[in-house]
Protein backbone atom coordinates (compact mmCIF):
# COMPACT_ATOMS: atom_id res chain seq x y z
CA UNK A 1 13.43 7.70 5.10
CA UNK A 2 16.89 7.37 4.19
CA UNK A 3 18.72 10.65 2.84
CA UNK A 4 20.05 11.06 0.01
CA UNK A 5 23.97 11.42 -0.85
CA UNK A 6 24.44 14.41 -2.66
CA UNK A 7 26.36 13.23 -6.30
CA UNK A 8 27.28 15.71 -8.74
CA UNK A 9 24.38 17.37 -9.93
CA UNK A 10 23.29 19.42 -13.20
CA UNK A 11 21.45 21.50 -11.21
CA UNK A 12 23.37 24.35 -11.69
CA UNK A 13 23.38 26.46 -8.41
CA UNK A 14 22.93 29.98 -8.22
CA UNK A 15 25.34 32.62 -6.99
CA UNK A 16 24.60 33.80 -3.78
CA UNK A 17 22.97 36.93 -4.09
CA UNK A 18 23.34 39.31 -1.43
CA UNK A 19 20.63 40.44 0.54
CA UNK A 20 22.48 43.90 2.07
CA UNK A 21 21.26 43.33 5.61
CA UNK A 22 24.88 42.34 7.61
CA UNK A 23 23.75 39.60 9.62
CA UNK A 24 21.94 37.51 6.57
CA UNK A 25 25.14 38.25 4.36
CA UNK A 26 27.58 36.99 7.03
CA UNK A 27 25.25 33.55 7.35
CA UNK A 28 24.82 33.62 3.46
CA UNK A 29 29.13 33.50 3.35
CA UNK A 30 29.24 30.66 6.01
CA UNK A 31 26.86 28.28 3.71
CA UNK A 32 29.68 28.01 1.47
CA UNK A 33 32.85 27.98 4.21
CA UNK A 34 35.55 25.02 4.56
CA UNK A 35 34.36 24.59 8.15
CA UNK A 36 31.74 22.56 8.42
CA UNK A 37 30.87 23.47 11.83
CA UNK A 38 30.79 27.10 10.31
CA UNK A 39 28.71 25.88 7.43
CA UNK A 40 26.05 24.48 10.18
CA UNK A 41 25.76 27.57 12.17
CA UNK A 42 25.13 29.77 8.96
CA UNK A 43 22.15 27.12 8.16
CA UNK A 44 20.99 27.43 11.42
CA UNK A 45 21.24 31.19 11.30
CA UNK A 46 19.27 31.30 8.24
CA UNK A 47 16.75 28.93 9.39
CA UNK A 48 16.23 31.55 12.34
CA UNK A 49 16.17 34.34 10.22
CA UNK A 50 14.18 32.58 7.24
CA UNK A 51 14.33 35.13 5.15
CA UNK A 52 12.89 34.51 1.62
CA UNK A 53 15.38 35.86 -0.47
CA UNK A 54 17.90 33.50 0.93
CA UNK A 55 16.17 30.44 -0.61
CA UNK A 56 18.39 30.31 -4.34
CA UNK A 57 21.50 30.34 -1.98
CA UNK A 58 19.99 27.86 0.61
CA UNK A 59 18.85 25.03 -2.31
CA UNK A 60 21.52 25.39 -4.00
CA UNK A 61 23.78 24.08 -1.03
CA UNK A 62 21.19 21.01 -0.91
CA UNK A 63 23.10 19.36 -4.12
CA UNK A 64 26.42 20.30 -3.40
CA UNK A 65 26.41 19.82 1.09
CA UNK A 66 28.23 16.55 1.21
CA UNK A 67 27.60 17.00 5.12
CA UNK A 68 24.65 14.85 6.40
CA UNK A 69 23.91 17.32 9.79
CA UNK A 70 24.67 20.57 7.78
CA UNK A 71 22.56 19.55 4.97
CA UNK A 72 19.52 18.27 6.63
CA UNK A 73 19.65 21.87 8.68
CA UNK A 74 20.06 23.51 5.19
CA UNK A 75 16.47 21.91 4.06
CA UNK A 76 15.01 22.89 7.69
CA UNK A 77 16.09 26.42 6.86
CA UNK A 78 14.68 26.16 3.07
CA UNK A 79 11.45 24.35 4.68
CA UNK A 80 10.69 27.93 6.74
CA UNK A 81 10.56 30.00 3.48
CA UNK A 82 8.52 27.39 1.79
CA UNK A 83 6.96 30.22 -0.57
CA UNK A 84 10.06 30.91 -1.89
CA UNK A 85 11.55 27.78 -1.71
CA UNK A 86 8.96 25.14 -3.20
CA UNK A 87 9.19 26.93 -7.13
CA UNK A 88 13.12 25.74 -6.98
CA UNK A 89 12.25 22.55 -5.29
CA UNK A 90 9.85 21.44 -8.10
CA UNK A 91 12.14 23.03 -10.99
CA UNK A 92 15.12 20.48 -9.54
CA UNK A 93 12.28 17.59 -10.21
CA UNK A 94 13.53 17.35 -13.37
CA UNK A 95 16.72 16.68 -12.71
CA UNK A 96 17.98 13.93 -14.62
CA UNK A 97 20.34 13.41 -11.28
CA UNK A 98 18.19 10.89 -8.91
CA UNK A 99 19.96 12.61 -5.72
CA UNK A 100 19.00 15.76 -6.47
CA UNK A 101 15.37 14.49 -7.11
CA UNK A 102 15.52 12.68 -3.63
CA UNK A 103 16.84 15.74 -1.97
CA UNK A 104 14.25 18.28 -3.31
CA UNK A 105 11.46 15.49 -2.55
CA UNK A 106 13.02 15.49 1.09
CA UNK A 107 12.29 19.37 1.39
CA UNK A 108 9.24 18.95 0.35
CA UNK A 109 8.31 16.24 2.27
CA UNK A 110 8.88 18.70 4.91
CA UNK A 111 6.82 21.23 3.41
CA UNK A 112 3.60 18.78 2.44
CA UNK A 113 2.09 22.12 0.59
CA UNK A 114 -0.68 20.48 -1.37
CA UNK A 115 -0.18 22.36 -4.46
CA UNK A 116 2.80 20.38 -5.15
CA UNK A 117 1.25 17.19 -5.27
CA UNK A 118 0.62 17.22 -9.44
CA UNK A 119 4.84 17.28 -9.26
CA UNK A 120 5.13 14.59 -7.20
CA UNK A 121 2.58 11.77 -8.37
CA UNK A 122 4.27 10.71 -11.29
CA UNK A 123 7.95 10.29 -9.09
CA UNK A 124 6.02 7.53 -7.21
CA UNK A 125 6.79 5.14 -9.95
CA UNK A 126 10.08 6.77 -11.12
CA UNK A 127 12.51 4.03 -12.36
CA UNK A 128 15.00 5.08 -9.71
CA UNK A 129 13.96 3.11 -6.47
CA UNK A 130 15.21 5.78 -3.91
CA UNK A 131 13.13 8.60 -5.77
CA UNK A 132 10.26 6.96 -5.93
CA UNK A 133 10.06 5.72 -2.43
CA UNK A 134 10.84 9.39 -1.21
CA UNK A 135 8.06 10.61 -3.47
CA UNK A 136 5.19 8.35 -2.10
CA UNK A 137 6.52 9.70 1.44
CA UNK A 138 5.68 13.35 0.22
CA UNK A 139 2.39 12.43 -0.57
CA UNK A 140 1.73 10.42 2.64
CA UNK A 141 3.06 13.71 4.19
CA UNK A 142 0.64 15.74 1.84
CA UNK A 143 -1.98 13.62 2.58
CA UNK A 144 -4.58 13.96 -0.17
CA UNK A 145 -6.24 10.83 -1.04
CA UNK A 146 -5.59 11.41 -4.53
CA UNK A 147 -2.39 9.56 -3.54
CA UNK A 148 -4.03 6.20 -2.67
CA UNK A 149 -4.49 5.04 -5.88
CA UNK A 150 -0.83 5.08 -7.07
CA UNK A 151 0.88 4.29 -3.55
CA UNK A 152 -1.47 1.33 -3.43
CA UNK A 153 -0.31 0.27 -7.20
CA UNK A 154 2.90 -0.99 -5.41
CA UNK A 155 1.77 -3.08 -2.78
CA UNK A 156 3.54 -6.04 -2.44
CA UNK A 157 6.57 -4.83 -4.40
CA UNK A 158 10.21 -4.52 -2.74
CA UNK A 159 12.31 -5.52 -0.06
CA UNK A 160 11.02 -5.26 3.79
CA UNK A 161 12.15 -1.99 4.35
CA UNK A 162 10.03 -0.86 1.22
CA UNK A 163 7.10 -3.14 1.94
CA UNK A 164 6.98 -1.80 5.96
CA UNK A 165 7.04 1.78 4.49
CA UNK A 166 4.25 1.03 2.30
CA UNK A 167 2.33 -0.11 4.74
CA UNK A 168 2.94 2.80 7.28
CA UNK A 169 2.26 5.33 4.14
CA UNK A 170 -0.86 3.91 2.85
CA UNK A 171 -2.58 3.60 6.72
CA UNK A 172 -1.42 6.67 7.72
CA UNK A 173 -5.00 7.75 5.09
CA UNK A 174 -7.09 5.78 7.58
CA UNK A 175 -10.52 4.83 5.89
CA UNK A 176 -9.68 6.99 2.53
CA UNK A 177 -7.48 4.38 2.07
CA UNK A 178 -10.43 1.31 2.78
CA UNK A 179 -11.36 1.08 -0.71
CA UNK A 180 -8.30 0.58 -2.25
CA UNK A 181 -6.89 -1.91 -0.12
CA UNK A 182 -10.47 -4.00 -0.04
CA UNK A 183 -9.83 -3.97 -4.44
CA UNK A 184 -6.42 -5.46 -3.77
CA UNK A 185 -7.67 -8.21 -1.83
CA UNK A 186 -8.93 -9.19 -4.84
CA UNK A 187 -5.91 -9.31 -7.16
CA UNK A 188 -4.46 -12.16 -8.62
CA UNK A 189 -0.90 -12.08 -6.82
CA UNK A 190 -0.76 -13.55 -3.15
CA UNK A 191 1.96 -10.94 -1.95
CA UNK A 192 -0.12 -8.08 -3.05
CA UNK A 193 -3.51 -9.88 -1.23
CA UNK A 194 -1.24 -10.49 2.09
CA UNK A 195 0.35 -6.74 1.84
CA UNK A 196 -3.41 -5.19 1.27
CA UNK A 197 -4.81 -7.66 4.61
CA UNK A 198 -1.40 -6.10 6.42
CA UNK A 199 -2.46 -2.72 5.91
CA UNK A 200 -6.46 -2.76 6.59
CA UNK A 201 -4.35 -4.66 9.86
CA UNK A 202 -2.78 -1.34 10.26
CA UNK A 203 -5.66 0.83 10.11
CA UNK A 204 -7.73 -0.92 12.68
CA UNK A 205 -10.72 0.16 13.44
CA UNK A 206 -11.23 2.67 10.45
CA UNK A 207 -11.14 -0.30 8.10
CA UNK A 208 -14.79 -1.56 8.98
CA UNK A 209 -16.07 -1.61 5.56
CA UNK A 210 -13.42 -4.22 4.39
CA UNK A 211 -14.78 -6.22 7.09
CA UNK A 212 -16.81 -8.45 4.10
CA UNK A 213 -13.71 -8.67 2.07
CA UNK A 214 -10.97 -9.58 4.72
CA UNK A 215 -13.97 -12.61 5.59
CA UNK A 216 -13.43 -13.66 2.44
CA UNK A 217 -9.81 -13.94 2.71
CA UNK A 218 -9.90 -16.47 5.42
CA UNK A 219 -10.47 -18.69 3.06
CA UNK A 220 -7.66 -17.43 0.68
CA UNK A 221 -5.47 -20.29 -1.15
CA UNK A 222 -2.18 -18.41 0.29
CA UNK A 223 -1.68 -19.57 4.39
CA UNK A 224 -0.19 -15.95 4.71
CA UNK A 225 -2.97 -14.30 3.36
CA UNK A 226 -5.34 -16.28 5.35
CA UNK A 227 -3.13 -15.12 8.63
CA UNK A 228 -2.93 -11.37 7.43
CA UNK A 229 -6.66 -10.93 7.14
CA UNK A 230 -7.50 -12.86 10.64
CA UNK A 231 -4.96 -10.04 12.20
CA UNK A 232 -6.57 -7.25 10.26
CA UNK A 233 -10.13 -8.50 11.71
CA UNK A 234 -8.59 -8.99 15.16
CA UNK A 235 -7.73 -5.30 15.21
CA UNK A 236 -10.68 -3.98 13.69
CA UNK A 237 -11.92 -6.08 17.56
CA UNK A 238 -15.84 -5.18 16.62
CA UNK A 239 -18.26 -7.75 17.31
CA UNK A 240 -19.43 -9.14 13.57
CA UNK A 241 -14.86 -9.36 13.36
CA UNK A 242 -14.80 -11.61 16.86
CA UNK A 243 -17.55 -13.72 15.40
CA UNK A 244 -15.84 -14.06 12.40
CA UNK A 245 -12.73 -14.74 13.82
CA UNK A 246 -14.46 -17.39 16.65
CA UNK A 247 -16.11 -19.39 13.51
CA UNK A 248 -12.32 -19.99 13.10
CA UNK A 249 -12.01 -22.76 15.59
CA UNK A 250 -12.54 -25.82 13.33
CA UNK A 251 -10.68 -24.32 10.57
CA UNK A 252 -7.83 -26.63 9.00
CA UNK A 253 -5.53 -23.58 9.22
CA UNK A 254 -3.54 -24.25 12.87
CA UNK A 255 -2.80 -20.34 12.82
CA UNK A 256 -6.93 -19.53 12.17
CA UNK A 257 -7.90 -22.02 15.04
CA UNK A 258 -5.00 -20.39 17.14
CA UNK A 259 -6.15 -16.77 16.37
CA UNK A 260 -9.64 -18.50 17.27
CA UNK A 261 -8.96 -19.29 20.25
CA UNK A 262 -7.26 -16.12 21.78
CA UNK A 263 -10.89 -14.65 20.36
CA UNK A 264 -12.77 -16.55 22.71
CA UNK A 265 -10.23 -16.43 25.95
CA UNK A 266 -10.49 -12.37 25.28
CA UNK A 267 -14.22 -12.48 25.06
């Protein structure tokens, strides 16, 4: 996923509050040092240390870092106090600053604490294009299949880059994810049919149940959609998918009878 580039934020950060020990204080004075090479060894530091009442002082330099290295070491160093970290995280989720939701979404992508997922379902389809991309990437990090249903809402939608991560995210649930994706097969737009076949492609072998629906498809009025479900039963490679797929050879699709063919020279 792409990070974000901090803007100015109203998050307002909080002074650094000192902790008394001498070696946190010292890191907790490099965070905010002209030297960025300074800066990165105090967010290493406190990474090491991870001491939880460094975590105001450590998100608050996520919105204001303009360093790509320091700051991604600053949210490895907020990720190890996660307890005390994620309650800030989620309160910067309503930010009406999209880089500051992206950033706190990146922590917590890092994170993937399930109790955060209620926060993060409804950024999935937040009007800002970067947010909601790095929101369905928490959940595919959480991992609850509560997800599926509103990652799967934006199948074919985007440019590659988004469709590709899609894809990825929604067969990175395996068979949760089955159900779904066989519904979609259904739907009345070709691009979300082909991106649905693509996944259940993804999933391979876990996706035996849509083995019905992607049969159907070969017979689909889009040529891509047709191609994208003979793929997904050539990787789910069980023996009612090669029969399907062999069935192929007389097909007036040249790309069916092709895939056809290769079923029989494997067999």
């Amino acid at each position: 996923m792409t990070p974000s580039q901090p803007t100015t934020s109203d998050v307002v950060p909080a002074p650094i509050e000192f902790t008394g020990d001498p070696a946190v204080d010292t890191a907790l004075r490099g965070l905010i040092d002209i030297d960025r090479d300074v800066r990165q060894a105090a967010a290493l530091e406190l990474g090491t240390l991870a001491v939880p009442a460094t975590a105001p002082a450590l998100v608050a330099r996520l919105w204001s870092e303009r360093d790509f290295f320091v700051r991604d070491t600053i949210s490895w160093a907020a990720a190890r106090i996660a307890d005390a970290a994620v309650p800030l995280l989620l309160d910067a989720l309503d930010s009406t600053d999209p880089a500051a939701r992206v950033q706190s979404l990146h922590v917590l992508s890092k994170i993937a604490d399930p109790s955060t997922l209620d926060a993060i379902l409804p950024l999935a389809d937040d009007s800002n294009s970067d947010v909601a991309a790095k929101a369905r990437w928490a959940l595919t990090r959480i991992g609850d299949p509560r997800a599926i249903p509103i990652l799967s809402r934006h199948l074919g939608e985007g440019d590659d880059s988004r469709w590709n991560s899609l894809t990825r995210e929604l067969a990175a649930f395996g068979e949760a994810a089955v159900p779904a994706l066989t519904a979609a097969l259904s739907d009345a737009a070709p691009t979300v049919r082909r991106h649905a076949a693509e996944v259940l492609c993804f999933v391979g072998p876990a996706a035996e149940a849509a083995i019905n629906a992607l049969a159907a498809s070969l017979d689909d009025a889009d040529a891509d959609v047709r191609t994208s479900a003979a793929m997904a039963l050539f990787d789910l490679d069980t023996p009612p998918s090669r029969a399907i797929l062999a069935r192929q050879d007389e097909s007036r699709d040249p790309r069916l009878r092709a895939i056809a063919k290769r079923v029989r020279t494997d067999a």
